[in-house]
Protein backbone atom coordinates (compact mmCIF):
# COMPACT_ATOMS: atom_id res chain seq x y z
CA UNK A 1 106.85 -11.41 109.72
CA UNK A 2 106.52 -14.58 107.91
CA UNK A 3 102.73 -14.23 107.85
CA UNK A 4 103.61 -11.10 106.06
CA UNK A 5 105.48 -12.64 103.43
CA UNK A 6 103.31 -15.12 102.92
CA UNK A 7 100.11 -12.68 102.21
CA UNK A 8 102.45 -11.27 99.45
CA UNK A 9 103.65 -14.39 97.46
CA UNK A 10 101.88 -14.01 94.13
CA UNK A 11 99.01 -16.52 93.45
CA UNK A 12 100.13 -19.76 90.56
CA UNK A 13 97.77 -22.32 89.17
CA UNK A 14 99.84 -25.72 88.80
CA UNK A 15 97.99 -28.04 85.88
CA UNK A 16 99.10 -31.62 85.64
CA UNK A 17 98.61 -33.25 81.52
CA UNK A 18 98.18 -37.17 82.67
CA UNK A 19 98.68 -38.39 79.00
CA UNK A 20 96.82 -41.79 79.21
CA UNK A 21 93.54 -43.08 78.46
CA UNK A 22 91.77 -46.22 78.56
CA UNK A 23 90.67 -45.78 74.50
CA UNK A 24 90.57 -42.52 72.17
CA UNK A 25 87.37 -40.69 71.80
CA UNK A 26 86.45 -39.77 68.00
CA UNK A 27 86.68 -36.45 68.25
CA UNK A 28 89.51 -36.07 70.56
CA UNK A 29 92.72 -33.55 69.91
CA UNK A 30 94.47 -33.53 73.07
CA UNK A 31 97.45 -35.50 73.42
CA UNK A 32 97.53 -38.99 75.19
CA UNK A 33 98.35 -42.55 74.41
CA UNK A 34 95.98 -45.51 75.11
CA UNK A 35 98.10 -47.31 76.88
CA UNK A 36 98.33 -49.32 80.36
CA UNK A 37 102.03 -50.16 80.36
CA UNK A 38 103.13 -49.25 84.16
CA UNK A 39 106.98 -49.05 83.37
CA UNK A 40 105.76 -46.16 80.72
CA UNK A 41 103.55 -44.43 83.73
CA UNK A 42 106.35 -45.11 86.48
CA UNK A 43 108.71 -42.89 84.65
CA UNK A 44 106.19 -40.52 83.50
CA UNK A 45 105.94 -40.27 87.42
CA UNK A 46 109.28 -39.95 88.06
CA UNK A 47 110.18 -37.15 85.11
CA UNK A 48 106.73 -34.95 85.90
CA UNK A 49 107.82 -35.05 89.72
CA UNK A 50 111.87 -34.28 88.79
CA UNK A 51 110.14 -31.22 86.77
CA UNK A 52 107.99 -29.83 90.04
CA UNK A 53 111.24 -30.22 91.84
CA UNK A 54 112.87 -27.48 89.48
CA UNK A 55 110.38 -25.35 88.67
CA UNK A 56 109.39 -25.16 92.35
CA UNK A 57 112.99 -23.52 93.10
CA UNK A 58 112.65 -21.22 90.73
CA UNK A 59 109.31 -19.82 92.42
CA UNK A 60 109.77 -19.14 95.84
CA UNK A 61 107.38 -16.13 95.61
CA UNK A 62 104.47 -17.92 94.90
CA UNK A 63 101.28 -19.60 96.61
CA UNK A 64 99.87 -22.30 94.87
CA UNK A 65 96.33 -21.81 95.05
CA UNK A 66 94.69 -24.53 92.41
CA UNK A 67 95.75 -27.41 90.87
CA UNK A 68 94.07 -29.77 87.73
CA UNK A 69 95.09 -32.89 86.47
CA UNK A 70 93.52 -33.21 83.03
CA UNK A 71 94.77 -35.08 79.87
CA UNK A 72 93.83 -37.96 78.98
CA UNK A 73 91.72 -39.39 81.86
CA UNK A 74 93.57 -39.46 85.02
CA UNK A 75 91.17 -41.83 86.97
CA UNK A 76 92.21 -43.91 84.21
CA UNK A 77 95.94 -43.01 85.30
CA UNK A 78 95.35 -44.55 89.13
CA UNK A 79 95.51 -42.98 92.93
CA UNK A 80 98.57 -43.54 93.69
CA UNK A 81 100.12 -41.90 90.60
CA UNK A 82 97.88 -38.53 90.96
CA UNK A 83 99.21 -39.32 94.53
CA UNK A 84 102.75 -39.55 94.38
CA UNK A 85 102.36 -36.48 91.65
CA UNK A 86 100.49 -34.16 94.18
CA UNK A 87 102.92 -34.71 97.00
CA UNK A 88 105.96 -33.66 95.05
CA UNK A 89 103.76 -30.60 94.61
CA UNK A 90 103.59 -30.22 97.85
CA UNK A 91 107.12 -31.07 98.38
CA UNK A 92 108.09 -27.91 96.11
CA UNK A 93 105.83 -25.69 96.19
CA UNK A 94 103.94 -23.28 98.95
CA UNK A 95 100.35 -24.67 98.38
CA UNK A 96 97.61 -23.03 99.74
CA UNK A 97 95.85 -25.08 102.47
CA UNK A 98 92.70 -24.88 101.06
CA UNK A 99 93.50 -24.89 97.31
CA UNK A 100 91.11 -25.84 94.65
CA UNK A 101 92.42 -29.21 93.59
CA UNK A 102 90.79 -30.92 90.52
CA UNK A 103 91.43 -34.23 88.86
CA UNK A 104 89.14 -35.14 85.36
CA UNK A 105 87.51 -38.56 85.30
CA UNK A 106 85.60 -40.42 83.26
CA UNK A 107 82.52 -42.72 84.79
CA UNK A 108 83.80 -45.93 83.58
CA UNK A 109 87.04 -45.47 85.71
CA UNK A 110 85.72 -44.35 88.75
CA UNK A 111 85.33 -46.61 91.75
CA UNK A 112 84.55 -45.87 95.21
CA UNK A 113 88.26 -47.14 96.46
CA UNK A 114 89.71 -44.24 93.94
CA UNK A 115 87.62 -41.88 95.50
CA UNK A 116 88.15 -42.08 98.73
CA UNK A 117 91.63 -42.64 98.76
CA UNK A 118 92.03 -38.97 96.18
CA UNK A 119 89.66 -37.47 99.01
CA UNK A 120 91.63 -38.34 101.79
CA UNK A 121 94.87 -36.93 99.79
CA UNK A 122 93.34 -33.58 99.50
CA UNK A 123 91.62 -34.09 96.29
CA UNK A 124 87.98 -31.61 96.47
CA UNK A 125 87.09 -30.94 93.16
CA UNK A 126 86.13 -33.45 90.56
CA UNK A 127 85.49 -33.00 86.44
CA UNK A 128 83.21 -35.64 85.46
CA UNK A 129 83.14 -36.32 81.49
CA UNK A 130 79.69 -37.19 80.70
CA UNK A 131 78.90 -35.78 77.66
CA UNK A 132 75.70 -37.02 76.77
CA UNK A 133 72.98 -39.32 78.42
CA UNK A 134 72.09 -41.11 75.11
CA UNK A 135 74.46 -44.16 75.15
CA UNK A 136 73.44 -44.41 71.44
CA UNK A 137 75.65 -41.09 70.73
CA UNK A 138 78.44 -42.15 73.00
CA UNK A 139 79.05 -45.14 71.27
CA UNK A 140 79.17 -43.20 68.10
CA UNK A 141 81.36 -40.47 69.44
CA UNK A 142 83.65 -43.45 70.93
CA UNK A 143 83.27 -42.53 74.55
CA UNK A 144 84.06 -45.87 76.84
CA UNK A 145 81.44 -45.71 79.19
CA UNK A 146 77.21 -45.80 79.37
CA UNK A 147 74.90 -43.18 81.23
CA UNK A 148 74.20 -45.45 83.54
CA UNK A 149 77.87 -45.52 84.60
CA UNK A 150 77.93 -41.52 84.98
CA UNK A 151 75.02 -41.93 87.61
CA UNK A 152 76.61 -44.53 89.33
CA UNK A 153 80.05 -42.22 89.42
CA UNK A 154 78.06 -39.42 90.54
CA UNK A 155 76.79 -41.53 93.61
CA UNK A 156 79.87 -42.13 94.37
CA UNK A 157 81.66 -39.02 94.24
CA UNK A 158 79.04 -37.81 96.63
CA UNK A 159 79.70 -40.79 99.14
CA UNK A 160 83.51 -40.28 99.19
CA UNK A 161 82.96 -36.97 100.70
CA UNK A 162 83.14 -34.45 97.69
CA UNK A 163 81.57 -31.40 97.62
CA UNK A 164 82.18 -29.65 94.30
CA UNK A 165 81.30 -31.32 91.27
CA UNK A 166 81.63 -30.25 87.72
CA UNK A 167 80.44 -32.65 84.85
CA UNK A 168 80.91 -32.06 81.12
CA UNK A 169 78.27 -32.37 78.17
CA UNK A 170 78.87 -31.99 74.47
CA UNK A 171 76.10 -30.69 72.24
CA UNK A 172 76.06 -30.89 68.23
CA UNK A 173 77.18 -34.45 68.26
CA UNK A 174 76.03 -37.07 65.51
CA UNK A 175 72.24 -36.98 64.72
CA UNK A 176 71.72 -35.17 68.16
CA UNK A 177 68.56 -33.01 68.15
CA UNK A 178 67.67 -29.68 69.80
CA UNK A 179 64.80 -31.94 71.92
CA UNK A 180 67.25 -34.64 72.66
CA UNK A 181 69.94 -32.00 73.96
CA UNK A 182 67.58 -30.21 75.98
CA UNK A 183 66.46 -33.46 77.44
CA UNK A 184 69.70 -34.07 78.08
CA UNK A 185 70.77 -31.24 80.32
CA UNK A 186 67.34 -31.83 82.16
CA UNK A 187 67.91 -34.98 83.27
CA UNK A 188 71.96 -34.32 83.90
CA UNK A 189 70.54 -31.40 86.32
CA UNK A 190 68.78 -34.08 88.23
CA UNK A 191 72.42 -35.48 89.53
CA UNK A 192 72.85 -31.35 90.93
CA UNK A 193 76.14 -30.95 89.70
CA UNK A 194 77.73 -27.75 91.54
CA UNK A 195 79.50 -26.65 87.71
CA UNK A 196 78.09 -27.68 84.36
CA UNK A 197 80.50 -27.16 81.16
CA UNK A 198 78.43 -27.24 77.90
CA UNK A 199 80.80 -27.25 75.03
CA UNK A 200 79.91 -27.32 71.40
CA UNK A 201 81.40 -29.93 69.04
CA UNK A 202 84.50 -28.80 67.06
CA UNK A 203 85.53 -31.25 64.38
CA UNK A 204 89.34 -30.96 64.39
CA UNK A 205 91.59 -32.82 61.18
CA UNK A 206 93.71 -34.21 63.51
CA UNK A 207 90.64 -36.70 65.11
CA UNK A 208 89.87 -40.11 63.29
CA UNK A 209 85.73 -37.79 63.04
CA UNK A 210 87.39 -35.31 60.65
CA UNK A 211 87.72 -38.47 57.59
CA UNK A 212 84.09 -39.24 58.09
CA UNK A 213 82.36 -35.82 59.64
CA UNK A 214 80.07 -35.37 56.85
CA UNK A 215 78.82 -38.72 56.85
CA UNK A 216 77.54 -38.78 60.52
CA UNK A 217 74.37 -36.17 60.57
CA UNK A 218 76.02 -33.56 62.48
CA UNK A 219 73.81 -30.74 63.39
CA UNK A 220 74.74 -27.36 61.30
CA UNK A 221 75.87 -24.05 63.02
CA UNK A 222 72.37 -22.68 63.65
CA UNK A 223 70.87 -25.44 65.14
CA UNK A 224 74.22 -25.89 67.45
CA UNK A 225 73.55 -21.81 68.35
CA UNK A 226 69.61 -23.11 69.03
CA UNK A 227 71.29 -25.64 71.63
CA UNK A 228 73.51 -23.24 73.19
CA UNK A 229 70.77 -20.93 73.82
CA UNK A 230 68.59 -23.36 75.26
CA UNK A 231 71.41 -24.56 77.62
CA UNK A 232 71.64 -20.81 78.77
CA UNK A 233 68.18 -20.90 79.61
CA UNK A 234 67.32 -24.01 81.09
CA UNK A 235 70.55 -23.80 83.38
CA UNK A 236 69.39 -20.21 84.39
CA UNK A 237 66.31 -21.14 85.14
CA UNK A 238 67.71 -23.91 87.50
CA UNK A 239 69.66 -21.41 89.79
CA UNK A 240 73.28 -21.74 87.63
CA UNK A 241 75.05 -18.83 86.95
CA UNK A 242 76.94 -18.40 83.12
CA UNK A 243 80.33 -16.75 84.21
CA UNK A 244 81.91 -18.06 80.83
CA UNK A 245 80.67 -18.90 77.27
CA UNK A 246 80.57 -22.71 77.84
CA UNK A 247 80.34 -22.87 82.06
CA UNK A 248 77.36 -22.81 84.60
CA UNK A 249 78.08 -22.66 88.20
CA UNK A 250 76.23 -22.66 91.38
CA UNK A 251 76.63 -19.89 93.80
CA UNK A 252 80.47 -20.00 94.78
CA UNK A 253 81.29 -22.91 92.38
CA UNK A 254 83.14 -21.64 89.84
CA UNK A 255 86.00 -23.04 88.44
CA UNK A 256 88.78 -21.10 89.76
CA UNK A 257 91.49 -22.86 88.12
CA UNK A 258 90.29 -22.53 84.36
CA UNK A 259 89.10 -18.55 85.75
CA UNK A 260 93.18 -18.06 85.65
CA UNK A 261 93.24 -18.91 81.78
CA UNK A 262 90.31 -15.90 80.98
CA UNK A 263 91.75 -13.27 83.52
CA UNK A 264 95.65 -13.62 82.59
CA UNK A 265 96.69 -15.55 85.77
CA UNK A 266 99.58 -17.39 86.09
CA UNK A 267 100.17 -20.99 85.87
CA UNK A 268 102.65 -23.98 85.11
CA UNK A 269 102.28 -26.74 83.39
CA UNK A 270 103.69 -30.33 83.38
CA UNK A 271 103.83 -33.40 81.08
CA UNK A 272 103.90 -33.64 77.71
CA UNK A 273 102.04 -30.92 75.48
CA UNK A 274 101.31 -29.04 78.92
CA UNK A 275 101.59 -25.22 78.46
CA UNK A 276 102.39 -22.73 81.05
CA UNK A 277 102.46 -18.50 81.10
CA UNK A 278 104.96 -17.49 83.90
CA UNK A 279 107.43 -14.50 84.52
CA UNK A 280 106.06 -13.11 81.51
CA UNK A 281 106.30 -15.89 78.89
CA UNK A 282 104.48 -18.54 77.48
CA UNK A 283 106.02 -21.78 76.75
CA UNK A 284 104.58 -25.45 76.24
CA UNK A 285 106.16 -28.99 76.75
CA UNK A 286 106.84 -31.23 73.50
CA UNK A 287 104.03 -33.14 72.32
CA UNK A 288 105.58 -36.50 72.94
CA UNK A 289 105.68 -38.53 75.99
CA UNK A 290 109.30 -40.39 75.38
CA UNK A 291 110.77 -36.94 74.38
CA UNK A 292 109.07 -35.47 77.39
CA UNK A 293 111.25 -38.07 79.64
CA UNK A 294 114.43 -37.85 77.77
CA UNK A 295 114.58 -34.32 77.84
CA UNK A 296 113.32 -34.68 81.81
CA UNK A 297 116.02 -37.26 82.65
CA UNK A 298 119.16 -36.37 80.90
CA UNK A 299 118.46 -32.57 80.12
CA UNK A 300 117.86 -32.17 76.63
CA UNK A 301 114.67 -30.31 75.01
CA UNK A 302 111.47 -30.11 77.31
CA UNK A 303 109.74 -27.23 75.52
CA UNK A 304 108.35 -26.71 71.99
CA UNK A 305 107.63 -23.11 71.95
CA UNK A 306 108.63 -20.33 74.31
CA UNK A 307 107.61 -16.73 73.92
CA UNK A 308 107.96 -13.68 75.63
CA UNK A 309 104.95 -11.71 75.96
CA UNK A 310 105.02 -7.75 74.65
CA UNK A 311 102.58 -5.53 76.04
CA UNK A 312 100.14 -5.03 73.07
CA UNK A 313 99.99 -8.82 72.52
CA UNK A 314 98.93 -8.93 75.83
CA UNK A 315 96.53 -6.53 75.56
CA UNK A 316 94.80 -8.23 73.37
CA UNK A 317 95.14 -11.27 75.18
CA UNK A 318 93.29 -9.35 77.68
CA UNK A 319 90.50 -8.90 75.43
CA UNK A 320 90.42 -12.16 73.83
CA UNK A 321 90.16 -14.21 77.31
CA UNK A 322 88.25 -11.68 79.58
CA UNK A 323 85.40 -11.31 76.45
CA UNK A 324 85.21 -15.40 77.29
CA UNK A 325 83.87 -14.19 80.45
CA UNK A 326 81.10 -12.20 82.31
CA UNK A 327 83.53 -10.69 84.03
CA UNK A 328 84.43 -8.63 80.93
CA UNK A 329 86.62 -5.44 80.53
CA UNK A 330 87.01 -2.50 82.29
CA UNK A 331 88.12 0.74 80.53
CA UNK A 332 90.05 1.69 82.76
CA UNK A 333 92.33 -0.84 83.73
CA UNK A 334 93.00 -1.15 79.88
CA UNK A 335 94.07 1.76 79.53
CA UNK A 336 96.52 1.62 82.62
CA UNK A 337 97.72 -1.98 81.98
CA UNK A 338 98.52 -1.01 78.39
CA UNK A 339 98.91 2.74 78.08
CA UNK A 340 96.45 1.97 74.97
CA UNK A 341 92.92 4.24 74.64
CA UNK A 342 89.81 2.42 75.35
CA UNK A 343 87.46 4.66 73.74
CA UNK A 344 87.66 3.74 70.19
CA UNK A 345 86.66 -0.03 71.57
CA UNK A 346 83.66 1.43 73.75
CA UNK A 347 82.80 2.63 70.66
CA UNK A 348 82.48 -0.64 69.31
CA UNK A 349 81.02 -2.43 72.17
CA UNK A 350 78.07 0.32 71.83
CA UNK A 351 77.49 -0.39 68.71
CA UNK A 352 77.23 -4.56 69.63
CA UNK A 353 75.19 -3.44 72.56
CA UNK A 354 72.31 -1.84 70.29
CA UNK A 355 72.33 -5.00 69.09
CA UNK A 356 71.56 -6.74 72.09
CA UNK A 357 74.89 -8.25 71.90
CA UNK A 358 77.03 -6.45 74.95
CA UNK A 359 76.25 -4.67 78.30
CA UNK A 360 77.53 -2.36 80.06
CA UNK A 361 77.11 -2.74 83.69
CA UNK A 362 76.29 0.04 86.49
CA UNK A 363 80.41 0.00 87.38
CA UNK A 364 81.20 0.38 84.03
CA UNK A 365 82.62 -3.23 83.03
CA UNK A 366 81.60 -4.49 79.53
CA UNK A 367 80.98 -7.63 78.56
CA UNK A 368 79.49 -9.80 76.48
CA UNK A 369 75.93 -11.28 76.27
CA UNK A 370 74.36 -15.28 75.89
CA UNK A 371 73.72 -14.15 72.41
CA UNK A 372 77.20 -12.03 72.03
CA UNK A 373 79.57 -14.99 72.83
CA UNK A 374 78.02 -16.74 70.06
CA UNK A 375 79.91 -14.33 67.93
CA UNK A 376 82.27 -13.40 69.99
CA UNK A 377 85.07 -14.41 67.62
CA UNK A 378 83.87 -11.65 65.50
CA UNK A 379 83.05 -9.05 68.08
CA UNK A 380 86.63 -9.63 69.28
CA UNK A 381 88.36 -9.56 65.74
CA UNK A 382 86.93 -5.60 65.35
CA UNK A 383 88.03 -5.02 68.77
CA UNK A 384 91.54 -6.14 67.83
CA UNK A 385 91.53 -3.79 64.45
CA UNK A 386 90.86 -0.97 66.32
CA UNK A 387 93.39 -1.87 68.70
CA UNK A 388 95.98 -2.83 66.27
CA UNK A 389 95.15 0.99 64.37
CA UNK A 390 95.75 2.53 67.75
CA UNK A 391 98.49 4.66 69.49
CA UNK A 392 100.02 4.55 72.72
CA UNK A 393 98.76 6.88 75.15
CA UNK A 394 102.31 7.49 76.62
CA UNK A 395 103.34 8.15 72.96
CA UNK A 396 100.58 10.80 72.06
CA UNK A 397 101.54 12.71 75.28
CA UNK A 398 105.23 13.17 74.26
């Protein structure tokens, strides 16, 4: 009987925001503070593992089945913090026994002691930050670490027993060419990663690169589309599968934690300027670390923003995340998820796929091609006019 249950406790995503890192990157808009003061990270410790303790009463129907710690760097953060943090997890939630748990690192902060001592917690995936292999660029783009560094963390990530390994690269960066990128993911397929993520520059204002962007040779939109493309191909060509506009994966390696974000999973987040979409809202932690752990320790204001959910923003949502995807939409479950009509959107997605920009496949899910998701934000917008302009079915039958 309690097997039972268990088989019917609906699946949760738990993501950890570790808001320290050793320096800030120049084009970095996530929050974190570069700091190393351990009183600070004791009670960041104390306040994130206080939260699991509540929220994990309030979800006694659910299975953990990934976690991520991201921020930040948390290899900057330590072992025994990520730790202390993953047994309160533990503590109050029903995690899955062989969950997908991730932790981000960067090479400079990785040593072999780290490593093993995250393995033997029950640490198995790691998201290695490499971005580049020209140490020229990293220095420009403020990254804290050399390419040599990323091959020696690679080494070692293997030898502490870990068998799925994503690494990050970053194309359109300062004076970056389309030869130097595809060099780049050539000689980054040489460490056989198990998931590549291949994400384009985005200058945002609130990064120190937004006061000087246009003084720093960054490559224009059609050369950045001429990188993308060649990524596509080159990481086809080496056996990696595109399941999502900007990831790669190896048979079986796909990132099942970030696959809850395109597919309208659930998930809670904790730390500062973590967000979270459970029981049919949306809500995200302040973006400030001290407000974080007053609110935490003497129960004042812990979120910014909640929102409830209605059904036709949702819909959309469904569009806007599953579109990220190969996995796509299905015309069916649209329509009985929503009680919207699908047909004036296969309309539209016929009309991209003449274009070479769509596909439909033999069991009738659309979705998006290499060439679509690079204008995919416009695809999407039309799909979200028509949507907008449309009438619930339920509503025409009365």
């Amino acid at each position: 009987m309690s097997f039972l249950k268990k088989k019917n406790k609906k699946p949760l995503g738990i993501y950890i925001h570790v808001p320290f890192c050793r320096s800030k990157c120049q084009y970095c808009d996530f929050y974190s503070l570069t700091s190393k003061d351990d009183k600070l990270m004791d009670s960041y410790i104390e306040a994130t593992c206080k939260h699991i303790k509540e929220a994990g009463a309030l979800a006694p129907n659910y299975q953990v089945d990934t976690i991520y710690f991201g921020g930040g760097t948390p290899s900057f953060f330590g072992a025994d913090g990520m730790a202390m943090i993953l047994s309160a997890i533990r503590r109050g939630f029903d995690v899955l026994h062989d969950a997908e748990i991730t932790f981000e690192a960067n090479p400079d902060s990785v040593s072999q002691k780290l490593l093993s001592r995250l393995r033997n917690e029950g640490f198995n995936r790691v998201s290695l930050g490499i971005q580049t292999d020209d140490d020229a660029i990293l220095q420009k783009i403020g990254r804290p670490h050399t390419y040599s560094q990323a091959v020696l963390a690679v080494e070692r990530i293997r030898k502490a027993g870990f068998n799925n390994l994503s690494v990050d690269l970053m194309y359109g960066l300062p004076g970056q060419t389309l030869a130097n990128w595809e060099g780049t993911v050539r000689n980054v397929l040489k460490l056989a990663p198990d998931h590549i993520s291949c994400y384009g520059l985005k200058v945002e204002e609130r990064t120190p690169m937004y006061q000087y962007k246009d003084a720093i040779n960054l490559p224009d939109d059609d050369l950045q589309a001429d990188m993308y493309l060649a990524a596509v191909e080159i990481l086809r060509g080496k056996g990696y599968r595109q399941y999502e506009i900007s990831n790669f994966a190896r048979k079986g390696m796909i990132s099942k934690h970030n696959m809850k974000y395109w597919t309208g999973g659930e998930y809670l987040g904790f730390g500062p300027d973590a967000s979270s979409d459970f029981g049919g809202k949306r809500f995200t932690a302040v973006r400030d670390l001290l407000g974080y752990l007053d609110g935490i320790k003497h129960g004042g204001k812990v979120m910014a923003e909640v929102h409830e959910i209605p059904p036709r923003e949702r819909a959309g949502e469904y569009l806007m995340t599953r579109l990220r995807t190969t996995a796509g939409i299905l015309g069916d479950d649209y329509e009985r998820y929503f009680l919207l009509p699908f047909t004036p959107l296969e309309n539209c997605l016929q009309k991209y796929a003449s274009q070479g920009y769509a596909v439909q496949t033999a069991e009738g899910i659309w979705h998006l091609t290499p060439e679509g998701f690079l204008i995919s934000n416009t695809i999407i917008s039309d799909l979200l006019v028509l949507q907008d302009q449309s009438t619930p079915m339920s509503r025409r039958r009365s």
